[in-house]
N, C-alpha and C. Protein backbone atom coordinates (compact mmCIF):
# COMPACT_ATOMS: atom_id res chain seq x y z
N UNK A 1 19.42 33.89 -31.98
CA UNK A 1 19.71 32.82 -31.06
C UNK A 1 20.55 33.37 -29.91
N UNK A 2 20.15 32.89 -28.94
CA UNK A 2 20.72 33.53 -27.44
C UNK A 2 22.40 32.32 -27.50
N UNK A 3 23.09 33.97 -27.46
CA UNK A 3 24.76 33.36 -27.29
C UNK A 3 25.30 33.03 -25.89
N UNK A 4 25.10 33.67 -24.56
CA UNK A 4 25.26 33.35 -23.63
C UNK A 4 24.26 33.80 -22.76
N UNK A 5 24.00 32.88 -21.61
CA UNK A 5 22.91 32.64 -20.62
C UNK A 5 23.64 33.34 -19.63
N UNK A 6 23.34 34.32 -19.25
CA UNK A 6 23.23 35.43 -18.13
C UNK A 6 22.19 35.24 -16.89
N UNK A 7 22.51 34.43 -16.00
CA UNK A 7 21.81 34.28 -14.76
C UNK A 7 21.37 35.60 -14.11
N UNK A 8 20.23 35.28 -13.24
CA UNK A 8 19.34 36.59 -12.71
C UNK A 8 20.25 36.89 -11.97
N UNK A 9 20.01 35.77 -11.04
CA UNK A 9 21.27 36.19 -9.54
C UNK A 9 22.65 34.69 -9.46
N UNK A 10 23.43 35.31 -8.68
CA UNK A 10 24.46 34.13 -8.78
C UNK A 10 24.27 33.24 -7.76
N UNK A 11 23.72 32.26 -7.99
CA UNK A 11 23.40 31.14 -7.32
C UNK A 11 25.18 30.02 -7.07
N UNK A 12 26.21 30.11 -6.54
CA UNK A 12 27.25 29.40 -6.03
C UNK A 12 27.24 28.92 -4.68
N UNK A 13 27.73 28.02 -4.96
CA UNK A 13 27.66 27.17 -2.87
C UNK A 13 29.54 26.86 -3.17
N UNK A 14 29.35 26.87 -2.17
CA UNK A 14 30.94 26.75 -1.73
C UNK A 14 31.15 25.22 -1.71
N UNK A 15 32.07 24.21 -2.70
CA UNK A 15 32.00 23.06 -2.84
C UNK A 15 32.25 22.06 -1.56
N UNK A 16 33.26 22.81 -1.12
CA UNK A 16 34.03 22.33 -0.06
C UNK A 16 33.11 22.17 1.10
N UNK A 17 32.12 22.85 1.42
CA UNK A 17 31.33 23.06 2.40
C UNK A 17 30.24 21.81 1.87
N UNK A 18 29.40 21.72 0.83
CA UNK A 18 28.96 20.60 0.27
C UNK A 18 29.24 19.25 0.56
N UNK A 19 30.31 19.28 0.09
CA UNK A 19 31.31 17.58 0.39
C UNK A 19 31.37 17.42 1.58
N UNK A 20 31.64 17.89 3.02
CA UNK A 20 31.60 18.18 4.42
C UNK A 20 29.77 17.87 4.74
N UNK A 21 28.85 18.66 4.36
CA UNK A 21 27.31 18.22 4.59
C UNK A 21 26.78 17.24 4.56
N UNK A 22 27.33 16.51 2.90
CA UNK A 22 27.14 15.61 2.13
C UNK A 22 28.05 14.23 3.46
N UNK A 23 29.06 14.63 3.32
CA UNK A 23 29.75 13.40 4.69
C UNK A 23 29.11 13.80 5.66
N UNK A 24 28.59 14.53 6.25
CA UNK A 24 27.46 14.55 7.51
C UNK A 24 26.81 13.77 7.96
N UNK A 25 25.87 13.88 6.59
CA UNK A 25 24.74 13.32 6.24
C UNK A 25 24.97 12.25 6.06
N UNK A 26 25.83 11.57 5.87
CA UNK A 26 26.06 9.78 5.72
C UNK A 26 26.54 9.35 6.67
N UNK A 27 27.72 10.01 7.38
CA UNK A 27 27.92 10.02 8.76
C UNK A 27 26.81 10.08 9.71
N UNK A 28 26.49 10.48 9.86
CA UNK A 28 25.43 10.69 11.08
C UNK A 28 23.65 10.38 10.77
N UNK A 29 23.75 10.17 9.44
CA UNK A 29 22.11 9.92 9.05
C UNK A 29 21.02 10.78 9.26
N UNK A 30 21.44 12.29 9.72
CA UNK A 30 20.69 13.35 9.38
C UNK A 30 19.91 13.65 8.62
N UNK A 31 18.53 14.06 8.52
CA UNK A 31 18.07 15.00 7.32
C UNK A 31 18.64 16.18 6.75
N UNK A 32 18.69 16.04 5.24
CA UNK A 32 19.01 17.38 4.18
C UNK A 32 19.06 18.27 5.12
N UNK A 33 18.09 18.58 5.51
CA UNK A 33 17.48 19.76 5.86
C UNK A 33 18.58 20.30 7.20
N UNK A 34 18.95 19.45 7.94
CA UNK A 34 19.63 19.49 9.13
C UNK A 34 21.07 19.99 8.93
N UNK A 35 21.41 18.88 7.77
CA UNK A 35 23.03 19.03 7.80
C UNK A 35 23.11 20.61 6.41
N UNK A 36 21.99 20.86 5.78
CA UNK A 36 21.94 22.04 5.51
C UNK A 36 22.45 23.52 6.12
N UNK A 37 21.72 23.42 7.03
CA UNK A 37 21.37 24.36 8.58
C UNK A 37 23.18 24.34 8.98
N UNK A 38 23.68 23.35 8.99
CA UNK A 38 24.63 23.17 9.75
C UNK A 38 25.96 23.55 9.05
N UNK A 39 25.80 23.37 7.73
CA UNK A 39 26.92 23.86 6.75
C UNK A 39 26.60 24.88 6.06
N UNK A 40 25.79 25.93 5.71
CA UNK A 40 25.09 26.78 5.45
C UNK A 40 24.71 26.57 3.71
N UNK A 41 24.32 24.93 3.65
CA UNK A 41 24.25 24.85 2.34
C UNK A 41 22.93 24.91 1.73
N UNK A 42 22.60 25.33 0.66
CA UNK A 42 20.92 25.10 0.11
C UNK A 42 20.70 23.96 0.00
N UNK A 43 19.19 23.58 0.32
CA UNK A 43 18.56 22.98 0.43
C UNK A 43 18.78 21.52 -1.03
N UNK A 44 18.29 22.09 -1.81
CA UNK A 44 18.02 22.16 -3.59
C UNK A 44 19.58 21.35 -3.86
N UNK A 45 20.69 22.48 -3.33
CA UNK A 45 21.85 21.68 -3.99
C UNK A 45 22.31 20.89 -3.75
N UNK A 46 22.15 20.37 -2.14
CA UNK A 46 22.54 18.75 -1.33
C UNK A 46 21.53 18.07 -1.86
N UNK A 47 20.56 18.31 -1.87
CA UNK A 47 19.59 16.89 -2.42
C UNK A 47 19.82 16.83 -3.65
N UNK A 48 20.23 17.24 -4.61
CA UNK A 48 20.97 17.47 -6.06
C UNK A 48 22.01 16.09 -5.86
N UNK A 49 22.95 16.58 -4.61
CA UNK A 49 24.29 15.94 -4.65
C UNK A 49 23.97 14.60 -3.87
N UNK A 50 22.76 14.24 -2.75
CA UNK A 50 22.49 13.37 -3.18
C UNK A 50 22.17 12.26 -4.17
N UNK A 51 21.25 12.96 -4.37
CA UNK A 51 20.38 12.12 -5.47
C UNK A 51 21.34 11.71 -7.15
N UNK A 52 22.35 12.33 -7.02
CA UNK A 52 23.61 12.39 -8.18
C UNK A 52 24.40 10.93 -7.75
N UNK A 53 24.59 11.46 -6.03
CA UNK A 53 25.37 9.95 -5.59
C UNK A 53 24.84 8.70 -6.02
N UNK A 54 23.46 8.72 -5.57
CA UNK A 54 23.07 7.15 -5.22
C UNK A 54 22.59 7.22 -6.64
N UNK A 55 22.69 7.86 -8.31
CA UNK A 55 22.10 7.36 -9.19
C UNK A 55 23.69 6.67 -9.37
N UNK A 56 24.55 7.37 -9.80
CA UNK A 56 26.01 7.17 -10.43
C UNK A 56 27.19 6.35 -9.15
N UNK A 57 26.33 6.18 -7.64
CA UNK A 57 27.48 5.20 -7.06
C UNK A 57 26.40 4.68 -6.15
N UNK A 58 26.86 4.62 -4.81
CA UNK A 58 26.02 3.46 -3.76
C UNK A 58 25.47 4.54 -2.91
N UNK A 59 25.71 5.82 -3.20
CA UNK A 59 24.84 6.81 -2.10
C UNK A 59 25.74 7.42 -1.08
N UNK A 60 26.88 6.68 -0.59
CA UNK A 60 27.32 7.41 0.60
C UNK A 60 28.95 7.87 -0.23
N UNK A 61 29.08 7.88 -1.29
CA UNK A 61 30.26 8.72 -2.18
C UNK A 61 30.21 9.42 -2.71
N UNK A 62 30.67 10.85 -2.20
CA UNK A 62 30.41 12.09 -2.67
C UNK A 62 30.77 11.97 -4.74
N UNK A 63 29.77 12.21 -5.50
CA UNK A 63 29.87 12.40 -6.69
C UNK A 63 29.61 13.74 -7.04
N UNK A 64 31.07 14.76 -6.79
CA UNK A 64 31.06 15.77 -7.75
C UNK A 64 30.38 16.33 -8.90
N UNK A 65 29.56 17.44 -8.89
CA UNK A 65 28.92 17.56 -10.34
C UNK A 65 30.20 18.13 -11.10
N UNK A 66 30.22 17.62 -12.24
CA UNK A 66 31.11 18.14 -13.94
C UNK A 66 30.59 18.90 -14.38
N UNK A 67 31.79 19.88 -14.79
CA UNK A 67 30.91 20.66 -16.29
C UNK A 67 30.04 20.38 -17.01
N UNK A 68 29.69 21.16 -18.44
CA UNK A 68 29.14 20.11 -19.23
C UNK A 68 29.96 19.03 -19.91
N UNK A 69 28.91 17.77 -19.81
CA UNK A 69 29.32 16.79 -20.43
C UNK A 69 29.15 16.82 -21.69
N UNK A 70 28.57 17.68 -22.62
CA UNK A 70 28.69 17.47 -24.08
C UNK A 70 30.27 18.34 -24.44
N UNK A 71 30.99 18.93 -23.99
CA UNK A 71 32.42 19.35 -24.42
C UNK A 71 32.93 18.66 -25.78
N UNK A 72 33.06 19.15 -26.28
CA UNK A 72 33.57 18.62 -27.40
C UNK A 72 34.86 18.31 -27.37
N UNK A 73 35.87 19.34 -27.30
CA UNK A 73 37.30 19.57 -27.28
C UNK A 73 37.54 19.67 -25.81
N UNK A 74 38.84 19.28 -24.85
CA UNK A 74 39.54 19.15 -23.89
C UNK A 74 40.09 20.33 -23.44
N UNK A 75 40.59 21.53 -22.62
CA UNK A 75 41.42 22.09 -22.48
C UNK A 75 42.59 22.38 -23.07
N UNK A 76 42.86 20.95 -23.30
CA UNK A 76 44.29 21.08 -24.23
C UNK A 76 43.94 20.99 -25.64
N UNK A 77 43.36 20.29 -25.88
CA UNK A 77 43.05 20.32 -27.56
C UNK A 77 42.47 21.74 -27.47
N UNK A 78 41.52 22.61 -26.94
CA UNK A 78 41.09 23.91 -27.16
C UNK A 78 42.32 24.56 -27.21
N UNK A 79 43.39 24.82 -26.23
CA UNK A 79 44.39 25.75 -26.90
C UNK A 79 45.67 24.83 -27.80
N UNK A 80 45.61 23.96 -28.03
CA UNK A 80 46.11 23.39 -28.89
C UNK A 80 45.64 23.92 -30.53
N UNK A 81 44.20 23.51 -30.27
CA UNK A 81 43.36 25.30 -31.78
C UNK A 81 44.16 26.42 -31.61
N UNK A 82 43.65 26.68 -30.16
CA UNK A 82 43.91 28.22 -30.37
C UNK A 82 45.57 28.27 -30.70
N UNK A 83 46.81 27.87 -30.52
CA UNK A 83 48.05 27.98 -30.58
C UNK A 83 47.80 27.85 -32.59
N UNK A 84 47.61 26.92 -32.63
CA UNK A 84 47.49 26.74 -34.03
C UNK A 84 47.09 27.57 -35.04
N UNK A 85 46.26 28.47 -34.65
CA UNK A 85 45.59 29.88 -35.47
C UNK A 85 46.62 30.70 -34.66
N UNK A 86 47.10 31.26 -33.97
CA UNK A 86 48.12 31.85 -33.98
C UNK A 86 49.53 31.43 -34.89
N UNK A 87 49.70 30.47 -34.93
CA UNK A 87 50.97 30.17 -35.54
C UNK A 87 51.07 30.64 -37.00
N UNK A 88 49.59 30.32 -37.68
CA UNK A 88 49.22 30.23 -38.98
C UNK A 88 49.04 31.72 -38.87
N UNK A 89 48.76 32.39 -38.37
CA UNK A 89 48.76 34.11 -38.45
C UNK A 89 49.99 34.39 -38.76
N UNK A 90 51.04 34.33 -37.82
CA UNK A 90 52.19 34.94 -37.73
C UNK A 90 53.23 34.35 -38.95
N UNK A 91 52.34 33.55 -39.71
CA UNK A 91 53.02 32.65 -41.06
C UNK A 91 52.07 33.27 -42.02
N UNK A 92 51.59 34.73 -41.94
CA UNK A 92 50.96 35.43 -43.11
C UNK A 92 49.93 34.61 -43.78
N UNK A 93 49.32 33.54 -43.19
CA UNK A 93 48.48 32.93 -44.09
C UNK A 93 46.91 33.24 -43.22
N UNK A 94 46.65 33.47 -41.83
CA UNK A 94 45.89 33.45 -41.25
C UNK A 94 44.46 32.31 -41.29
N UNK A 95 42.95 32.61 -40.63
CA UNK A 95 42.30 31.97 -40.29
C UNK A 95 41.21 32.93 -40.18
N UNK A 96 40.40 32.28 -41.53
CA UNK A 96 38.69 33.10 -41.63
C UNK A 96 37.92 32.63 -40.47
N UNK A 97 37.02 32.88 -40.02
CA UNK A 97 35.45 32.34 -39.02
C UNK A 97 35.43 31.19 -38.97
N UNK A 98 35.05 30.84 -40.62
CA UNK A 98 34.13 30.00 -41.30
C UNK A 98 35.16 28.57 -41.65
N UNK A 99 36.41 28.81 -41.82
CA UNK A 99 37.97 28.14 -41.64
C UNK A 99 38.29 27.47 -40.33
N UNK A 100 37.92 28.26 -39.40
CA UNK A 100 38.42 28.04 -38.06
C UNK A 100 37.27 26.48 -37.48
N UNK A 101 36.08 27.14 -38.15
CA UNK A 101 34.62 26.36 -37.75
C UNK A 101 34.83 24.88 -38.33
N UNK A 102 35.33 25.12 -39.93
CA UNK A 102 35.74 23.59 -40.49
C UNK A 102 36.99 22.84 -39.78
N UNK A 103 37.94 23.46 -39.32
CA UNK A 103 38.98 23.31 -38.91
C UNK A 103 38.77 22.28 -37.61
N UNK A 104 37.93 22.52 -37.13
CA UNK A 104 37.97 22.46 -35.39
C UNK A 104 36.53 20.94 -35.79
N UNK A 105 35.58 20.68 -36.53
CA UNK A 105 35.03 19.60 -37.22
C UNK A 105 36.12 18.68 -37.38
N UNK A 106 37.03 19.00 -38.37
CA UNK A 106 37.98 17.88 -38.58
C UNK A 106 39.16 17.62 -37.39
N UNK A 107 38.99 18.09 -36.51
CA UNK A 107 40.21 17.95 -35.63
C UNK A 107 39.53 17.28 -34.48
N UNK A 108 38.11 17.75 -34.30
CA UNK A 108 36.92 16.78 -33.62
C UNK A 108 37.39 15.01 -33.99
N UNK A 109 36.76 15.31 -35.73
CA UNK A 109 37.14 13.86 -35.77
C UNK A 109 38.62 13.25 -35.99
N UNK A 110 39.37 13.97 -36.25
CA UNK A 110 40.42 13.30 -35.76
C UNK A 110 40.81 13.09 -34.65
N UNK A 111 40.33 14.06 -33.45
CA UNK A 111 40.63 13.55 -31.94
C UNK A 111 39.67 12.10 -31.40
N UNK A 112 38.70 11.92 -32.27
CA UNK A 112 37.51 10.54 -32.22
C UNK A 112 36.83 11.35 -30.90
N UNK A 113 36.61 12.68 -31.35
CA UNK A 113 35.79 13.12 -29.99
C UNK A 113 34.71 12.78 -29.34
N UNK A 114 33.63 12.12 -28.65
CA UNK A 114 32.87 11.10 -28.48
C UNK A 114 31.56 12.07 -27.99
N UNK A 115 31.71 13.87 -28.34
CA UNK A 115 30.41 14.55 -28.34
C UNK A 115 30.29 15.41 -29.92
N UNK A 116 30.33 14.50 -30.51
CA UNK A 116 30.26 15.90 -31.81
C UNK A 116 28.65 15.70 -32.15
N UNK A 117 28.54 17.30 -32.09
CA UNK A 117 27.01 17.50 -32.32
C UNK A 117 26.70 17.11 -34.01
N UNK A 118 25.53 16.95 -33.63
CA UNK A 118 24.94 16.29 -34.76
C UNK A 118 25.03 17.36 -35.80
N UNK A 119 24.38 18.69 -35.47
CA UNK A 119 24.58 20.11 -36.28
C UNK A 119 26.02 20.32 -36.86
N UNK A 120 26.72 19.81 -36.40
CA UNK A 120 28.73 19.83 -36.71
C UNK A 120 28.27 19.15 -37.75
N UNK A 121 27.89 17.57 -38.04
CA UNK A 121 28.02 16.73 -39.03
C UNK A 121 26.91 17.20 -40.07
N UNK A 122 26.16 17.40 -39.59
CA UNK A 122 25.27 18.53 -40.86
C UNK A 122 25.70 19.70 -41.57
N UNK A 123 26.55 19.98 -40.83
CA UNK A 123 27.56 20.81 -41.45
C UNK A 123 28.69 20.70 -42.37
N UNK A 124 28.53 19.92 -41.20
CA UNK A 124 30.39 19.61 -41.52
C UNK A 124 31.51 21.03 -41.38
N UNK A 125 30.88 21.51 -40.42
CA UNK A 125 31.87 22.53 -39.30
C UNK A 125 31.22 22.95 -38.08
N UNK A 126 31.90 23.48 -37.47
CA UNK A 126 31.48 23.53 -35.91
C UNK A 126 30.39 24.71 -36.07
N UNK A 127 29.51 24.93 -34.98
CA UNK A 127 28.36 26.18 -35.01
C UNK A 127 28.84 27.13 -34.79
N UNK A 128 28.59 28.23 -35.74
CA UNK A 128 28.68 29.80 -34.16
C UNK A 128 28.69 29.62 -33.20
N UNK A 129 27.83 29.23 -32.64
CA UNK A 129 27.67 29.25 -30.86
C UNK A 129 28.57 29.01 -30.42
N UNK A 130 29.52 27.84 -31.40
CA UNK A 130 30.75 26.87 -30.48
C UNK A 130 31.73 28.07 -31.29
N UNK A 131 31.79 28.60 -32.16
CA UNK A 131 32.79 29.70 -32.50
C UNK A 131 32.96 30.89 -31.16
N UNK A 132 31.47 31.39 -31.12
CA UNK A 132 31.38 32.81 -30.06
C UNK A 132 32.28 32.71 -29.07
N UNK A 133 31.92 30.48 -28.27
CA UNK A 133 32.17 30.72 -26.94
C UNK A 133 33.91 30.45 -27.12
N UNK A 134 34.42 29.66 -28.08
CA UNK A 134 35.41 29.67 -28.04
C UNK A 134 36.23 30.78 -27.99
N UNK A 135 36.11 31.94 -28.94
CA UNK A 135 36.29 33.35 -29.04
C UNK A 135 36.61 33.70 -27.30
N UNK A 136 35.31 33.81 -26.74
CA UNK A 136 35.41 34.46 -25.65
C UNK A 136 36.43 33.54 -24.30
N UNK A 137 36.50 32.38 -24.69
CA UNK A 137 37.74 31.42 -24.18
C UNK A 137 39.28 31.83 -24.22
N UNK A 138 39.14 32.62 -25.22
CA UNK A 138 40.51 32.97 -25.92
C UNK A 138 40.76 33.85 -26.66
N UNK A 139 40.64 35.44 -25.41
CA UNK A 139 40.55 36.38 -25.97
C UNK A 139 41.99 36.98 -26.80
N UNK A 140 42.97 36.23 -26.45
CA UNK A 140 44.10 36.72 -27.71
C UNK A 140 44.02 35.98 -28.52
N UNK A 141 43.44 35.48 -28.90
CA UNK A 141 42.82 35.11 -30.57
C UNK A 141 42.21 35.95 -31.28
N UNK A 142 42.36 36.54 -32.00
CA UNK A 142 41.39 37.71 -32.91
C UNK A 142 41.42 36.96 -34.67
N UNK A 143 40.41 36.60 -35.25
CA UNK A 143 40.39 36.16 -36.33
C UNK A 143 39.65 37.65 -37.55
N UNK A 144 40.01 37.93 -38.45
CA UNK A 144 39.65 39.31 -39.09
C UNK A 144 40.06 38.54 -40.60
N UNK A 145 39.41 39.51 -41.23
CA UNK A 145 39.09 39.48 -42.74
C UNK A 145 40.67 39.64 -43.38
N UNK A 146 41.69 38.75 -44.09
CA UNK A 146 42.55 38.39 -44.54
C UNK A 146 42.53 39.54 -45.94
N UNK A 147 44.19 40.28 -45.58
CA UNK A 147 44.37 41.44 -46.40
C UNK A 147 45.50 40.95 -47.38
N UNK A 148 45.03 41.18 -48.73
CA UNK A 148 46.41 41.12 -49.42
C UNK A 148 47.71 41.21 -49.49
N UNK A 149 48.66 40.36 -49.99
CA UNK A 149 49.56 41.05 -49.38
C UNK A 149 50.85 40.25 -50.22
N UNK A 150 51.50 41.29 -51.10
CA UNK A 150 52.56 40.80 -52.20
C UNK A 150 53.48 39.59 -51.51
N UNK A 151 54.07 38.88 -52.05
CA UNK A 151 54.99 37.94 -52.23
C UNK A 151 56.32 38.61 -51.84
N UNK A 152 56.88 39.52 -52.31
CA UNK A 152 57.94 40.45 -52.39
C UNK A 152 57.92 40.88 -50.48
N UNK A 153 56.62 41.55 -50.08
CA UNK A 153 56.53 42.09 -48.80
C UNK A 153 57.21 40.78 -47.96
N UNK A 154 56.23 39.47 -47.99
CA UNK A 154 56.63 39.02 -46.99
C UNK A 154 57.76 38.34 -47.26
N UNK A 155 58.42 38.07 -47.91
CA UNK A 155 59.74 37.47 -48.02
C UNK A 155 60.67 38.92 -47.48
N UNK A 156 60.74 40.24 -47.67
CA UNK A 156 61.69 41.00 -47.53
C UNK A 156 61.00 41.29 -45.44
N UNK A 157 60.07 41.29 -45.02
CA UNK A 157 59.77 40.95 -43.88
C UNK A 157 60.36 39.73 -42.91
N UNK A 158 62.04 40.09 -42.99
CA UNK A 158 62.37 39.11 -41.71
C UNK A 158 63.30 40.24 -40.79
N UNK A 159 64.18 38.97 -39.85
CA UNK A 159 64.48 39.30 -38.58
C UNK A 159 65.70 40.37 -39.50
N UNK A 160 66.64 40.02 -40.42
CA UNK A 160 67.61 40.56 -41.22
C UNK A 160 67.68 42.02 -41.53
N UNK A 161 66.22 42.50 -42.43
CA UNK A 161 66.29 43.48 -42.86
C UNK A 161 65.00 44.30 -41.81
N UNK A 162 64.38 43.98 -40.75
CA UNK A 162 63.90 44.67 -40.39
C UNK A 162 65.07 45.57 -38.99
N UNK A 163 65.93 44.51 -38.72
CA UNK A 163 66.84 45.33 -37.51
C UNK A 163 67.63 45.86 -38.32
């Protein structure tokens, strides 16, 4: 299964320049095509940002495209996880893959997250896919295979006897 989508070429328009075309074009009642030319915007992506307006408002209010809308977790709830598997590391107990995957299911539904994939509830933990990208979200997170480790060690492991 393909983990991340690698575009041919980088297709970006400058937003700011958009929103300016986009008021052009309602301003002045221009064709796409015109107030294109004039802001050096593609074609494809103003009639996009049209046709976005007048489904989701009355046509002449610029409607921003969003990320994706299936997000599960918020910014803050994402490093709100991620803080949380750190904490639990540095408390010798750490966080398997497959832990992290159930973990982030139940914290879904306890946040009443209003995109949990259906594959989550078939599960009843989050996918790889949503593991990989999180991973790569939060590259000082490292999750690794949990090493033994006496009772004796970590109790004599503090601030006391290590200075």
């Amino acid at each position: 299964m393909l983990r991340m989508f690698v575009p041919k070429e980088e297709r970006q328009t400058d937003r700011t320049a958009l929103k300016e075309a986009f008021q052009y074009r309602v301003e002045t009642g221009c064709s796409i095509k015109e107030a294109c030319k004039k802001f050096e915007v593609k074609v494809m992506t103003l009639q996009d940002a049209v046709s976005r307006s007048i489904k989701l408002s009355d046509g002449k209010i610029f409607v921003p495209l969003h990320g994706s809308s299936h997000k599960v977790f918020t910014k803050e709830q994402e490093t709100q996880l991620c803080d949380y598997a750190i904490k639990i590391a540095k408390m010798f107990h750490g966080l398997l893959a497959k832990e992290l995957r159930k973990l982030a299911y139940e914290y879904a539904l306890a946040c009443k997250s209003p995109c949990i994939l259906s594959a989550w509830e078939r599960e009843q933990s989050a996918t790889k896919d949503w593991y990989y990208a999180f991973m790569a979200h939060h590259p000082q997170l490292t999750l690794k295979a949990l090493e033994g480790m006496s009772i004796a060690r970590v109790v004599s492991f503090n601030k006391h006897s290590v200075l």
